[in-house]
Protein backbone atom coordinates (compact mmCIF):
# COMPACT_ATOMS: atom_id res chain seq x y z
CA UNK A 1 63.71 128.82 104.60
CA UNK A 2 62.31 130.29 107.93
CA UNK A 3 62.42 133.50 108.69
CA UNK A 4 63.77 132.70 112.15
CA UNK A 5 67.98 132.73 112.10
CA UNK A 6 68.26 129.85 114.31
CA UNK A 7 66.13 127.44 115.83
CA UNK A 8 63.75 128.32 118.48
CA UNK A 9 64.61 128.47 122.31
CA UNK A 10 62.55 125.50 122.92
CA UNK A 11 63.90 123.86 119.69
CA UNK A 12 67.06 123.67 120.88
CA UNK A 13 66.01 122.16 124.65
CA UNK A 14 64.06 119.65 122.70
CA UNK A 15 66.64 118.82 120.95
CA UNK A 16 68.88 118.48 123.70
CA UNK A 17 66.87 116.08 125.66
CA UNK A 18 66.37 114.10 122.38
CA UNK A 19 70.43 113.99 122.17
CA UNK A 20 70.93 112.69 125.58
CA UNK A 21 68.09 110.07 125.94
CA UNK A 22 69.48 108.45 122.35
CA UNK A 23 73.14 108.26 123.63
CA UNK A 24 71.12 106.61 126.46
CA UNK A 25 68.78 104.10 124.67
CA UNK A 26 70.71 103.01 121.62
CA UNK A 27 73.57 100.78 123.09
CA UNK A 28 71.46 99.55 125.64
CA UNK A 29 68.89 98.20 122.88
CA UNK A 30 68.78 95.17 121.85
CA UNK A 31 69.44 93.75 118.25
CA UNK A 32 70.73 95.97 115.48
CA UNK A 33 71.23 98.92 117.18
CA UNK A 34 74.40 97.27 118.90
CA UNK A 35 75.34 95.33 115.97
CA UNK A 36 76.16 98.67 114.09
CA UNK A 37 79.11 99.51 115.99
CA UNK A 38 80.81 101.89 118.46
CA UNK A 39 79.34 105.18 116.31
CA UNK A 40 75.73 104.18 116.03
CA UNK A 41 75.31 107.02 118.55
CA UNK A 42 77.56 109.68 116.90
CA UNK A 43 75.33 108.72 113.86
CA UNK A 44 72.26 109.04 115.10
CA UNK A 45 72.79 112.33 116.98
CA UNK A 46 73.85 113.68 113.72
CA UNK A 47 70.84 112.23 111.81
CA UNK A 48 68.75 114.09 115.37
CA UNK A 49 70.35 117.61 114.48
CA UNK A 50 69.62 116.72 110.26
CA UNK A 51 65.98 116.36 111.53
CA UNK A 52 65.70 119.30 113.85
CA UNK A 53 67.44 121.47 111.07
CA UNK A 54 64.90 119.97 108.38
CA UNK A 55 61.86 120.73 110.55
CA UNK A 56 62.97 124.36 111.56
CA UNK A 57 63.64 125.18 107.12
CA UNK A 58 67.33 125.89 108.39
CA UNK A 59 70.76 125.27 106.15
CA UNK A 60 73.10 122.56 106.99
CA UNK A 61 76.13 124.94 107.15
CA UNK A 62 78.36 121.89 106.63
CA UNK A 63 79.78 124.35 104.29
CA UNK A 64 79.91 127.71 106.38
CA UNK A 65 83.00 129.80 105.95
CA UNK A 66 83.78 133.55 106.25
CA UNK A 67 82.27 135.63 103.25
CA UNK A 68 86.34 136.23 102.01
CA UNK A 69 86.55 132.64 101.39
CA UNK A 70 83.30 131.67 99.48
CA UNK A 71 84.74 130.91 96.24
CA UNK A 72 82.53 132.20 93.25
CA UNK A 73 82.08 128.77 91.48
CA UNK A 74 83.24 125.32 93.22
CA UNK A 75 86.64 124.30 92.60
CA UNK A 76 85.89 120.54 91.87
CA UNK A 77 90.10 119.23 91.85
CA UNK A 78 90.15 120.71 95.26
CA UNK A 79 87.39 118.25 96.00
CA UNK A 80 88.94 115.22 94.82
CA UNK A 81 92.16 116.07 95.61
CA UNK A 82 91.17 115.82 99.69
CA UNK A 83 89.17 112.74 98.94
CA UNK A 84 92.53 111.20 97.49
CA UNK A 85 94.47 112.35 100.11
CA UNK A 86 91.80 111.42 103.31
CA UNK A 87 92.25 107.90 101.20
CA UNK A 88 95.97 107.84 101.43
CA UNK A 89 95.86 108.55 104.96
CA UNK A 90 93.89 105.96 105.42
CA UNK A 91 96.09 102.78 104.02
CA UNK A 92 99.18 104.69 104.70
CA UNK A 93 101.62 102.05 106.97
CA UNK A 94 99.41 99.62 108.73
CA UNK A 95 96.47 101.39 108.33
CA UNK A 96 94.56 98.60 106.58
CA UNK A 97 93.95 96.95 108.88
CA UNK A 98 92.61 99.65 111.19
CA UNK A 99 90.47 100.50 108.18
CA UNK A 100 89.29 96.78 107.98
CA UNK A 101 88.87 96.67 111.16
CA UNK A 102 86.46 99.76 111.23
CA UNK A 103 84.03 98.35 108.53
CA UNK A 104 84.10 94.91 110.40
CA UNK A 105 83.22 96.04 113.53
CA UNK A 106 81.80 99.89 113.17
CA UNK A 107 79.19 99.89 109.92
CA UNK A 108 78.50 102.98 111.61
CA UNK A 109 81.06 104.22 111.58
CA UNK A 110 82.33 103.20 108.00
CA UNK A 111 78.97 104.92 106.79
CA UNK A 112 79.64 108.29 109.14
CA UNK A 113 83.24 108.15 107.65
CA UNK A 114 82.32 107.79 103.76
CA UNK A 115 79.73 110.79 104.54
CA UNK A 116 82.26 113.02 105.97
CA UNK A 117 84.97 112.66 103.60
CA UNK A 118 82.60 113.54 101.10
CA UNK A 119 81.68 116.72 103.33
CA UNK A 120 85.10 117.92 103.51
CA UNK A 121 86.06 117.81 99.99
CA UNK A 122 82.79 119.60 99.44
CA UNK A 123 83.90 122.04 101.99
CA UNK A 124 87.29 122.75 100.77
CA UNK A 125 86.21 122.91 97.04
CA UNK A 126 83.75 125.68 98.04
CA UNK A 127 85.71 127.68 99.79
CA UNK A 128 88.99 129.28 100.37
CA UNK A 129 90.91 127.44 103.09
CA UNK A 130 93.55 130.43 103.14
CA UNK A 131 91.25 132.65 104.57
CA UNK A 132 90.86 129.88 107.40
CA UNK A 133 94.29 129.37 107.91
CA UNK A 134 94.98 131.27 111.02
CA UNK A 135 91.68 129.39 112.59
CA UNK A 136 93.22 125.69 111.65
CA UNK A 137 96.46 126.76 113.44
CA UNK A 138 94.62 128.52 116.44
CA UNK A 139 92.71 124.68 116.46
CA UNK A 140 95.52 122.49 116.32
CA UNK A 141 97.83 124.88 119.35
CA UNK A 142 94.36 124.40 121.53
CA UNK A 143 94.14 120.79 120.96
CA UNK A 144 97.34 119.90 121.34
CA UNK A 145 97.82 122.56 124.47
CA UNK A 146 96.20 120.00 126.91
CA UNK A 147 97.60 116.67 124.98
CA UNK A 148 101.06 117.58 125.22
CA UNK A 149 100.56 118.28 129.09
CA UNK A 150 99.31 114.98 129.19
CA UNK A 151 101.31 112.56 127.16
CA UNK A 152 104.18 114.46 129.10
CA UNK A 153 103.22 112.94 132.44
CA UNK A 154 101.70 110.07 131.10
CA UNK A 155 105.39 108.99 129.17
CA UNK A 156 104.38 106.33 127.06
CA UNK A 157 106.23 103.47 126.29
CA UNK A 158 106.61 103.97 122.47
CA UNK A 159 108.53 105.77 120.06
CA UNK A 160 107.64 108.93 118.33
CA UNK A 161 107.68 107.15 114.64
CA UNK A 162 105.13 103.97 115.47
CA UNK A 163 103.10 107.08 116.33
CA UNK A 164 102.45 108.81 113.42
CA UNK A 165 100.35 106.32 111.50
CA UNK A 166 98.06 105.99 113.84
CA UNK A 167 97.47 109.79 114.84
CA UNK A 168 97.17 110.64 111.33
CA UNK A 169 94.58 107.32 110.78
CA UNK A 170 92.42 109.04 113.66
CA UNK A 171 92.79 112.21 112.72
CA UNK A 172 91.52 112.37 109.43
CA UNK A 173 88.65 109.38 110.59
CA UNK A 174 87.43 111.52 113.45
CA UNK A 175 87.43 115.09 111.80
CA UNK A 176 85.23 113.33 108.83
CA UNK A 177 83.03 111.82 111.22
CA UNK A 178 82.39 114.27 113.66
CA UNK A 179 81.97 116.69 110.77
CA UNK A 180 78.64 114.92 109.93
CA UNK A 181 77.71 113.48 113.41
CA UNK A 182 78.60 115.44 116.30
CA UNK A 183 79.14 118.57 114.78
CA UNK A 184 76.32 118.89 112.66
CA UNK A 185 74.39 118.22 115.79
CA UNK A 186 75.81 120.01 118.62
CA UNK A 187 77.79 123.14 117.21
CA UNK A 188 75.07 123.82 114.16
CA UNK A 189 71.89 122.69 115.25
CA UNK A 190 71.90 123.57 118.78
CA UNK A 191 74.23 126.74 118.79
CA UNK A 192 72.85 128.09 115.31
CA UNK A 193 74.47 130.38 112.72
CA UNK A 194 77.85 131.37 114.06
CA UNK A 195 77.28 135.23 114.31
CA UNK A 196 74.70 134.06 116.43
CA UNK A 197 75.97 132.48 119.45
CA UNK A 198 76.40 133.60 122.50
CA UNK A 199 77.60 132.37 126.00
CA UNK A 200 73.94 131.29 127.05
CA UNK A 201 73.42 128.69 123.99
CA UNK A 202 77.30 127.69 124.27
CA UNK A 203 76.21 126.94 128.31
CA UNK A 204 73.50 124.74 127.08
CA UNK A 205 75.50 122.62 124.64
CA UNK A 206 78.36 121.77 126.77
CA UNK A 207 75.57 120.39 129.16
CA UNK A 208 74.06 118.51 126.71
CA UNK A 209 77.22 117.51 125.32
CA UNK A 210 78.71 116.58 128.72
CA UNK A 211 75.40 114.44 129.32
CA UNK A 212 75.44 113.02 126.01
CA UNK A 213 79.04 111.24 126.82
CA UNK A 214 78.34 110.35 130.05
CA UNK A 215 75.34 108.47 129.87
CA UNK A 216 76.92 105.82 127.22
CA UNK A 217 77.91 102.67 129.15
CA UNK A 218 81.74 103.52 128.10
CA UNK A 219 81.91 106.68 130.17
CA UNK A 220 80.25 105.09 133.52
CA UNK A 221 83.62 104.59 135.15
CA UNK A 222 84.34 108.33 136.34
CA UNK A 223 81.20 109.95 135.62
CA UNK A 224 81.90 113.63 137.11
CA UNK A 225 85.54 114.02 135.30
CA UNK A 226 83.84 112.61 132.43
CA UNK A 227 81.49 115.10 132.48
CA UNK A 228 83.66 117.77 132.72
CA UNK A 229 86.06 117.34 130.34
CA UNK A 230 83.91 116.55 127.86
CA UNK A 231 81.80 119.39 128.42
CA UNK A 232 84.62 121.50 128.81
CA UNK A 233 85.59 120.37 125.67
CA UNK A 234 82.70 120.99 123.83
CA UNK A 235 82.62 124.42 124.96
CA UNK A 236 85.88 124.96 123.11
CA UNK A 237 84.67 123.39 120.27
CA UNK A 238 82.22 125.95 120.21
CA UNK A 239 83.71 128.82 120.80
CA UNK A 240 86.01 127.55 117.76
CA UNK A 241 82.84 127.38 115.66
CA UNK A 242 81.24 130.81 116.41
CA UNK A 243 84.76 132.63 116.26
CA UNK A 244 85.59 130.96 112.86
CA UNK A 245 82.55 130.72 111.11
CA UNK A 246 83.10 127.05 109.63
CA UNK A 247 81.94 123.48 110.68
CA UNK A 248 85.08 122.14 109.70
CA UNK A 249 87.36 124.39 111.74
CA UNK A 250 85.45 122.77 115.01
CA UNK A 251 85.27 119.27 113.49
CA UNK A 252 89.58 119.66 112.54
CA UNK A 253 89.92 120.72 116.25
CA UNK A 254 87.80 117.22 117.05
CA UNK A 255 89.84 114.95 115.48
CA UNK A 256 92.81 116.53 116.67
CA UNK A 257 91.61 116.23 120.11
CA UNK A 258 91.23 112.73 119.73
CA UNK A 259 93.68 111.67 117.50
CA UNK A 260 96.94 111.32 120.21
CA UNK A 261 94.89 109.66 122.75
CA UNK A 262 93.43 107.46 120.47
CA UNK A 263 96.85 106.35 118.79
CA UNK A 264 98.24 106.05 122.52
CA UNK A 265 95.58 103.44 123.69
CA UNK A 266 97.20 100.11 124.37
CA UNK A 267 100.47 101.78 125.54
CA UNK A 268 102.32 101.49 128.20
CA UNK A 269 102.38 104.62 130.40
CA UNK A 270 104.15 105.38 133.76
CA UNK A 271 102.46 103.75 136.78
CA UNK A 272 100.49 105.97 139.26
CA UNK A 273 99.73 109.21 136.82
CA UNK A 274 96.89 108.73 135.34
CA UNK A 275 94.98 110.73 138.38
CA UNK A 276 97.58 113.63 137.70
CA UNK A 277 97.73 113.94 133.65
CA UNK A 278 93.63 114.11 133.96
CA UNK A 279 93.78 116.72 136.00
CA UNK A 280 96.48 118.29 134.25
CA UNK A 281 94.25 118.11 131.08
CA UNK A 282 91.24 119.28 132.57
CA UNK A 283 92.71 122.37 133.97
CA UNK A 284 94.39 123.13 130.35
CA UNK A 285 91.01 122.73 128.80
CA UNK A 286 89.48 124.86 131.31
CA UNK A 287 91.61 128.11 130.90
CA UNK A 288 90.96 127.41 127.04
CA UNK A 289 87.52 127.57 127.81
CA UNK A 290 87.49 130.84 129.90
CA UNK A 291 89.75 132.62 127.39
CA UNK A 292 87.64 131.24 124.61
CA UNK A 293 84.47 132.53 125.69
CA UNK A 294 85.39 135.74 126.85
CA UNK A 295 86.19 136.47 123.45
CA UNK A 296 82.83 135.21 122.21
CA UNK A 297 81.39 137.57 125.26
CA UNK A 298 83.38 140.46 123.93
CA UNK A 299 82.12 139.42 120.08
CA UNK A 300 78.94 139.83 121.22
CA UNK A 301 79.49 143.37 123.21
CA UNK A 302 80.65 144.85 120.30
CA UNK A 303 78.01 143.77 117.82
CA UNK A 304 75.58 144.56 120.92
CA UNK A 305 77.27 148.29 120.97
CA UNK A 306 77.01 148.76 117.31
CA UNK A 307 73.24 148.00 116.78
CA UNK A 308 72.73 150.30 119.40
């Protein structure tokens, strides 16, 4: 392992640029790049930050967690039991055929979400999720903060119960993916250990993040409020990471992120609103993401005050 915490400085621009020019290249290439689905990107950013992680000798901290909930020896049940349930979740009331539909369509994706599920059982057998508790919580109130303001002025068409197999099919299929994709990429390889980040390298990722999203072809219609909230977003995520300590805390606040818009699409939603609820959301996320990192800025005071 290197003696170095974190990646270098120049590591970590590298590595950004390297982010943003394969969310650029990949869907526009020909052949089997396109043929692998909607997450061939997601994939190969993660595969980027398992590369830039592997050259630098640093850990994967897929399995990070605050020292109080390192268990001594893994706790294998727990393991299985989350594969089993992730599983459930999965074929639970119509969800078949959004599974099918994923390995049809998104081999990608299927492969991202098979790797991720195995991630999170690994997590949760190796460590103590009470000690995490308060974090989860803290992620799902941020998350669904902004949602709520939008699905409020948004008023879909539906009710509440053809809602719930869908949110939880997204859910637990973006929180395994990103866990192994985006995450692994933008919160541990270019923000480093937790203890470690600070406003500067948080600055950087939501750039790269923001520019990562935007230049797919998907995100060309609105290009600056793309950028934003998706930046602003990834902030958040962040700040989730380096105040928790665990991968999984950010990639839980991901999926949950994702989740209600993703079960909404296809709805029916009052005319004339969408302008509003967007800016609605983006304003939610954006006081998250001042009172989020003043509280990594004050994290970093204090250690700054105690070395001194």
């Amino acid at each position: 392992m290197s003696s170095s915490p974190d990646l270098s400085a120049r590591a970590r621009v590298l590595l950004a640029a390297g982010l943003v020019l394969t969310a650029w290249g990949l869907p526009r290439a020909p052949g089997e790049a396109a043929a692998l689905g909607g997450t061939t990107v997601s994939l190969a950013a993660g595969l980027c930050g398992l590369v830039a992680l592997a050259l630098g000798r640093q850990p994967l901290g897929l399995l990070w967690a605050p020292a109080r909930a390192a268990r001594p020896a893994p706790d294998v049940a727990h393991g299985f039991a989350v594969g089993a349930l992730c599983a459930a979740v999965l074929v639970f009331d119509g969800n078949v055929g959004r599974l099918g539909a994923l390995w049809r369509d998104d081999r990608a994706g299927s492969v991202a979400l098979v790797l991720g599920v195995a991630v999170w059982g690994a997590a949760l057998a190796a460590t103590r999720q009470r000690a995490l508790w308060q974090w989860y919580a803290a992620a799902a109130g941020i998350a669904l903060l902004p949602e709520a303001a939008l699905v409020g002025v948004l008023q879909p068409s539906v009710s509440p119960g053809a809602l719930v197999a869908p949110l939880l099919f997204f859910l637990v299929a973006d929180a395994t993916v990103a866990l192994v994709t985006e995450e692994l990429a933008f919160r541990r390889a270019l923000l480093g250990r937790p203890e470690s980040v600070r406003l500067g390298s948080l600055g950087l990722m939501a750039l790269a993040f923001g520019l990562w999203h935007v230049v797919q072809p998907g995100y060309d219609g609105a290009p600056v409020e793309n950028f934003l909230g998706t930046a602003l977003g990834g902030f958040v995520t962040g700040c989730l990471y380096a105040l928790s300590g665990s991968l999984t805390v950010a990639a839980f606040y991901h999926g949950l992120h994702n989740a209600p818009l993703k079960a909404l699409g296809g709805v029916p939603v009052t005319a004339g609103r969408a302008g509003l609820a967007s800016g609605i959301a983006l304003a939610c996320t954006a006081l998250l993401a001042l009172g989020l990192g003043w509280m990594v800025l004050r994290r970093g005071e204090r250690e700054s005050g105690r070395l001194s």
